[in-house]
C-alpha atoms as a PDB file:
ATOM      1  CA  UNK A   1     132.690 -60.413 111.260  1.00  0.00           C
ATOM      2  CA  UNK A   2     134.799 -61.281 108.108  1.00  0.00           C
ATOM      3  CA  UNK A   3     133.576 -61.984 104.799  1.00  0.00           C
ATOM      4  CA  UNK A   4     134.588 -62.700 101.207  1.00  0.00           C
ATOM      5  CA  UNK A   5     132.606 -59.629 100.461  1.00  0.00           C
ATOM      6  CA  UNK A   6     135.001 -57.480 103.041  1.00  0.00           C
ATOM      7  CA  UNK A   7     137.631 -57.667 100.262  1.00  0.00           C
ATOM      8  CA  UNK A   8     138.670 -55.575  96.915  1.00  0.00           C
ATOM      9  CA  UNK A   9     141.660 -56.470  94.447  1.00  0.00           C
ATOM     10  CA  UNK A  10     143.004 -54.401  91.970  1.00  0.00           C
ATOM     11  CA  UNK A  11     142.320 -55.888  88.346  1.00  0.00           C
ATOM     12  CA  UNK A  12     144.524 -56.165  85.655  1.00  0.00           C
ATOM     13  CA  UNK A  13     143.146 -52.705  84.028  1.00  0.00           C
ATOM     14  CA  UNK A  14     144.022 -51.162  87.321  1.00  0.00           C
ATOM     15  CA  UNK A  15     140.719 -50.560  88.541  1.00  0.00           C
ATOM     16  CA  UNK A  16     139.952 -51.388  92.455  1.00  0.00           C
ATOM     17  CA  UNK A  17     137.205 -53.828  92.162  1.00  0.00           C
ATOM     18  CA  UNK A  18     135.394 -55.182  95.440  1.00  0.00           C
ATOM     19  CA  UNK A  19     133.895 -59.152  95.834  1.00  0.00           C
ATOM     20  CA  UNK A  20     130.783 -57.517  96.836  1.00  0.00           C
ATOM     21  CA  UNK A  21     130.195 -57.737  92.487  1.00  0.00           C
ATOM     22  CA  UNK A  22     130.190 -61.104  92.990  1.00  0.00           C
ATOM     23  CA  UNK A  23     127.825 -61.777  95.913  1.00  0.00           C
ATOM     24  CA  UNK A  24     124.955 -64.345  95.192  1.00  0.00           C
ATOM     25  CA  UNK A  25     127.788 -66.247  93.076  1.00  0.00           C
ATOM     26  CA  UNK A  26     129.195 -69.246  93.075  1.00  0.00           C
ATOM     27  CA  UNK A  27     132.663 -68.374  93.100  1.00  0.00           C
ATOM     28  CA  UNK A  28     136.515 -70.319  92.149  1.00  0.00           C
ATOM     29  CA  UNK A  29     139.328 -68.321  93.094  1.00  0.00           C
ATOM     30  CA  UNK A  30     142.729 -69.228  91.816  1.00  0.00           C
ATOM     31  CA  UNK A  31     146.303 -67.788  92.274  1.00  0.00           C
ATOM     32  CA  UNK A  32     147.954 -68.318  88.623  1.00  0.00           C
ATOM     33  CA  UNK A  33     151.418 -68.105  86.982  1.00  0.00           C
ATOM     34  CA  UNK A  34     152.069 -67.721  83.477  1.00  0.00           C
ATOM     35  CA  UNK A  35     155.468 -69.915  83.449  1.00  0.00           C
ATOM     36  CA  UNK A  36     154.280 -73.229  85.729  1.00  0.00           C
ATOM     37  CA  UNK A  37     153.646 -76.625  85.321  1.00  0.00           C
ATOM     38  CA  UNK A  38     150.312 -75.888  86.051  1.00  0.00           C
ATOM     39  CA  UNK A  39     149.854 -73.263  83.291  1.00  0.00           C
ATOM     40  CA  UNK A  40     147.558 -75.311  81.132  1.00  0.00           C
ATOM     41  CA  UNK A  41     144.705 -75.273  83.848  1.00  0.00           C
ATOM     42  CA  UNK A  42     143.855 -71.577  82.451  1.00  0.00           C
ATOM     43  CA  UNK A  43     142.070 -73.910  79.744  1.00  0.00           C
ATOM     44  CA  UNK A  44     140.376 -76.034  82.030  1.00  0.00           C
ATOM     45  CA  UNK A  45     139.507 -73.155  84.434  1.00  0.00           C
ATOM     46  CA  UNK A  46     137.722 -71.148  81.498  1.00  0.00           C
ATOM     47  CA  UNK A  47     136.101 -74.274  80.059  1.00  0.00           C
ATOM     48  CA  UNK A  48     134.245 -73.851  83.549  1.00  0.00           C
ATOM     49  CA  UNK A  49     133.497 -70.256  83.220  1.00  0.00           C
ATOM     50  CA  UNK A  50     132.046 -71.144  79.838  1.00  0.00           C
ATOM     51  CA  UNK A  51     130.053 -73.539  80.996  1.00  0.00           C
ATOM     52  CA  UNK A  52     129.080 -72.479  84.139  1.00  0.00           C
ATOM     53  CA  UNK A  53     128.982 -68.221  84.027  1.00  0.00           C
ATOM     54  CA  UNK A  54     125.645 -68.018  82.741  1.00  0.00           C
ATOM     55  CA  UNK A  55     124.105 -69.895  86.312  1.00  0.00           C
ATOM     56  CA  UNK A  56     126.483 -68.079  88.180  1.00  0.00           C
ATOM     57  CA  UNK A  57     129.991 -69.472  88.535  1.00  0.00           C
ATOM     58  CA  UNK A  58     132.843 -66.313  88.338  1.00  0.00           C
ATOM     59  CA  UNK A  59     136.045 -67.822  88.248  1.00  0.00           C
ATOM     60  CA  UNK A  60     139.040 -65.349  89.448  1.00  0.00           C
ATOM     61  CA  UNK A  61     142.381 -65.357  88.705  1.00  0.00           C
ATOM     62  CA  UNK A  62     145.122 -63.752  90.821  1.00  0.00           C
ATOM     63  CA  UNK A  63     148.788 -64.050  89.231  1.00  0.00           C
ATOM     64  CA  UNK A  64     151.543 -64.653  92.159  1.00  0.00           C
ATOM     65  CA  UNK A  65     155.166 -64.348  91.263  1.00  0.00           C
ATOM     66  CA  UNK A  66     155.754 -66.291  94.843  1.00  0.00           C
ATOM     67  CA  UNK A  67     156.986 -69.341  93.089  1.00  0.00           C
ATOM     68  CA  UNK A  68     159.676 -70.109  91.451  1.00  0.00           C
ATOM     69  CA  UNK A  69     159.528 -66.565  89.960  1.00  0.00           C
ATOM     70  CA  UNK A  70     156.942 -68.139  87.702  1.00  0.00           C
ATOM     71  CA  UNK A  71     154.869 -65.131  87.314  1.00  0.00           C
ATOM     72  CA  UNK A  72     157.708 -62.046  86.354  1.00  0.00           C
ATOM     73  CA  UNK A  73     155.076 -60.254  83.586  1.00  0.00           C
ATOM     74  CA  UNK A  74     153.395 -56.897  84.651  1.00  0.00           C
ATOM     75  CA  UNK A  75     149.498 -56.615  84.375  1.00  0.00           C
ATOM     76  CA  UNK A  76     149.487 -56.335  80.660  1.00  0.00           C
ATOM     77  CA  UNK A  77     151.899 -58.921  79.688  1.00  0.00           C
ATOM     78  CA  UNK A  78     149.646 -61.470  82.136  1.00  0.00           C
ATOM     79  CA  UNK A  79     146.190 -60.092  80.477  1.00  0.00           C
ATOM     80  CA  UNK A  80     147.699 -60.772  76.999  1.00  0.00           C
ATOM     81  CA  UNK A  81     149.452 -63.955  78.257  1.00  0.00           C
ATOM     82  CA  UNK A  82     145.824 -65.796  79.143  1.00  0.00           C
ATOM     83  CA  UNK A  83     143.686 -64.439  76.398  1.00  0.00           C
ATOM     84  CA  UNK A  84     146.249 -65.157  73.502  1.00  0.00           C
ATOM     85  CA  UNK A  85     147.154 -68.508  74.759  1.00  0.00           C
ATOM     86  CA  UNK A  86     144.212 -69.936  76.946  1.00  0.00           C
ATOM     87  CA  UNK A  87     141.174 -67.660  75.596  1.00  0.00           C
ATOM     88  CA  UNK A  88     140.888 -66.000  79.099  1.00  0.00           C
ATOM     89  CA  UNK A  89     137.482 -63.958  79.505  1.00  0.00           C
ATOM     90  CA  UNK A  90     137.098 -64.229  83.240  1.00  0.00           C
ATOM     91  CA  UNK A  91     137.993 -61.473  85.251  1.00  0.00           C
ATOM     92  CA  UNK A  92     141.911 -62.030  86.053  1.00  0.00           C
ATOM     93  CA  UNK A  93     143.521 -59.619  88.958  1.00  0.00           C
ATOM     94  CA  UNK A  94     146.925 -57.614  89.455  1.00  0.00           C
ATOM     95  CA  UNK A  95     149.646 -59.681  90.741  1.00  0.00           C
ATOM     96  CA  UNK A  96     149.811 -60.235  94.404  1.00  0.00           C
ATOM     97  CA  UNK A  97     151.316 -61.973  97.107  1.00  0.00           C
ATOM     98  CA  UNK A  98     149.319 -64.977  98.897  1.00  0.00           C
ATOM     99  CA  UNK A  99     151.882 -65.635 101.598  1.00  0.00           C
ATOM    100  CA  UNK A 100     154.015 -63.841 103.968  1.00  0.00           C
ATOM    101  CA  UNK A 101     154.039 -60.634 105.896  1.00  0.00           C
ATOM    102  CA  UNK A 102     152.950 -58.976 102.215  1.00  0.00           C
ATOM    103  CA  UNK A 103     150.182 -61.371 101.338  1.00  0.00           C
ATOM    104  CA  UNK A 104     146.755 -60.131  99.943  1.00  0.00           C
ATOM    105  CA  UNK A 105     144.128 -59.946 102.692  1.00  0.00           C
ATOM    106  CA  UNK A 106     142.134 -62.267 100.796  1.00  0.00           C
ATOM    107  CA  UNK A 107     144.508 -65.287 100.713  1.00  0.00           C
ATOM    108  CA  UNK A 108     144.671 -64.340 104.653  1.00  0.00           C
ATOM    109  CA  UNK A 109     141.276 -64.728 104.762  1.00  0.00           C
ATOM    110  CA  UNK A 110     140.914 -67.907 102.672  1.00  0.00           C
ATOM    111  CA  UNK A 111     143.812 -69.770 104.074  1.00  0.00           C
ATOM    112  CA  UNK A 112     142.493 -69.191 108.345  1.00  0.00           C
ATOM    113  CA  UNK A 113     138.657 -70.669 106.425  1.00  0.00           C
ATOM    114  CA  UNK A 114     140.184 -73.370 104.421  1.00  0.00           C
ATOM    115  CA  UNK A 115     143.505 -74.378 105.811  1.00  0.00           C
ATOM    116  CA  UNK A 116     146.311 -76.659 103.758  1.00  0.00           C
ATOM    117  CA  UNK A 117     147.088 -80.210 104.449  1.00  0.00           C
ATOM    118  CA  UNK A 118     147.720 -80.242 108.814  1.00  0.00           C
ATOM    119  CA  UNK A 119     146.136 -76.660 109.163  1.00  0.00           C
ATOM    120  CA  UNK A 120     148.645 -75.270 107.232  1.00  0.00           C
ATOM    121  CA  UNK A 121     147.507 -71.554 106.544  1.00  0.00           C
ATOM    122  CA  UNK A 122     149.260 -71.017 103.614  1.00  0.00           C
ATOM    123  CA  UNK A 123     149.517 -71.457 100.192  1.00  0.00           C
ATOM    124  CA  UNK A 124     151.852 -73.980  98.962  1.00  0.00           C
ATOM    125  CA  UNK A 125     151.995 -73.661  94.672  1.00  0.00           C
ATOM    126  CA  UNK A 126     150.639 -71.868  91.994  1.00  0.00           C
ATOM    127  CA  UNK A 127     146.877 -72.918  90.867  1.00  0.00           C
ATOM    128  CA  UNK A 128     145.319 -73.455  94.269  1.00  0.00           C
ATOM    129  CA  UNK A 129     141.859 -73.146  94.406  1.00  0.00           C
ATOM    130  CA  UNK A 130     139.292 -72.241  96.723  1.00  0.00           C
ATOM    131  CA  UNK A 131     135.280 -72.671  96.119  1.00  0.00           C
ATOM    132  CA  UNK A 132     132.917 -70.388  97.664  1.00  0.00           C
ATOM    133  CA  UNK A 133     129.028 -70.974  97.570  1.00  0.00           C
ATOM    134  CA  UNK A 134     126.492 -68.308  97.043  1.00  0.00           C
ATOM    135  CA  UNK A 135     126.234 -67.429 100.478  1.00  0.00           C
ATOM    136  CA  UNK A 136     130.238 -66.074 100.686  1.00  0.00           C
ATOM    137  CA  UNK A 137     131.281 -69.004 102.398  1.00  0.00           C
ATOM    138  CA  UNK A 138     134.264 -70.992 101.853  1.00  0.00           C
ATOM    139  CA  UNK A 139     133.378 -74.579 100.605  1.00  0.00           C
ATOM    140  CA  UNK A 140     136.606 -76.144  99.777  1.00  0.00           C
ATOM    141  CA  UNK A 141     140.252 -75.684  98.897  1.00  0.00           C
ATOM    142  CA  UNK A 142     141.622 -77.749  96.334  1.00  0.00           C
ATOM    143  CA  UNK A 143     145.063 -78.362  95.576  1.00  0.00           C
ATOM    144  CA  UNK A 144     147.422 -77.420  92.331  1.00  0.00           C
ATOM    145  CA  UNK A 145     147.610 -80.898  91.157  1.00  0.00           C
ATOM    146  CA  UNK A 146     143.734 -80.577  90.904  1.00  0.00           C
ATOM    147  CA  UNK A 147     142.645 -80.372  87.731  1.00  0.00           C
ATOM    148  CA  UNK A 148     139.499 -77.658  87.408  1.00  0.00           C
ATOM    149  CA  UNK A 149     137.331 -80.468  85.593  1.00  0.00           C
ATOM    150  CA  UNK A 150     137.641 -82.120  88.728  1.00  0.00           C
ATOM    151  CA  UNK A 151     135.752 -79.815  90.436  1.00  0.00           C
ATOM    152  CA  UNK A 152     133.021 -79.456  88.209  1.00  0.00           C
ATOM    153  CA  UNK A 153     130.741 -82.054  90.676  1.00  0.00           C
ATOM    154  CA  UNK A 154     130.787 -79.799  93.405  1.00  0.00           C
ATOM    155  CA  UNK A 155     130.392 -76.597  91.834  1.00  0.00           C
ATOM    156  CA  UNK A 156     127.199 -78.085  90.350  1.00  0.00           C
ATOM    157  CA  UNK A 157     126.188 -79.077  93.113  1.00  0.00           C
ATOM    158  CA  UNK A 158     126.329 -75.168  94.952  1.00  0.00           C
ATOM    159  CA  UNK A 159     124.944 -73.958  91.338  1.00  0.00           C
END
């Protein structure tokens, strides 16, 4: 069987780094994009890494360039992107795809747990989330226009 801890990503330093790091975590994982509307989340989503890391929320960010070309910067440009403009310290991945025949395996994965609006198994815009408790299950996919303070009620509520 499947798990979140079946999967590795590449980080922005280009090292291959697998979920099992993260198991016993509460975990928010987030495809990104420098150049959206929904840009300014990077604040909100580190406000809940500061506030929440230390009783064991990781946030993860994975930059897609699947929309609207709104993520064209390579690794470094992204890493320097988020920290110089948003403060980033949690742990932010290479660029990937989340849909289509080249999509990550672990947007496959979380779409088929958490499906879209009518079962839709894939990922419609930049910044959606997906919570995962401390046992590696999927709680809850949220949608771009959610704001990450939004959220804060149920990931207090896995923490």
């Amino acid at each position: 069987m499947t798990s979140i801890y079946s999967f590795s990503a590449r980080t922005l330093g280009g090292e291959e780094a697998s979920l099992t790091k993260y198991q016993g975590k509460v975990m928010l994982i987030v495809n990104t994009a420098s150049e959206c509307g929904f840009t300014p989340q990077y604040a909100g989503l580190q406000k809940l890494y500061d506030a929440y890391a230390a009783r064991g929320l990781a946030v993860l960010g994975f930059p897609c360039n699947q929309f609207g070309k709104q993520e064209p910067g390579d690794a470094a440009q992204i890493g320097s992107f988020c920290e110089k403009n948003y403060g980033v310290t949690f742990p932010m991945f290479d660029k990937i795809d989340v849909n289509g025949p080249n999509a990550h395996p672990l947007f496959r994965y979380l779409t088929i747990e958490a499906p879209g609006l009518l079962g839709l198994e894939k990922i419609k815009w930049n910044f959606t989330k997906f919570l995962i408790g401390r046992d590696g299950n999927v709680v809850k996919r949220y949608a771009p226009l959610t704001k990450p303070e939004a959220i804060t009620a149920d990931i207090e509520a896995l923490l």
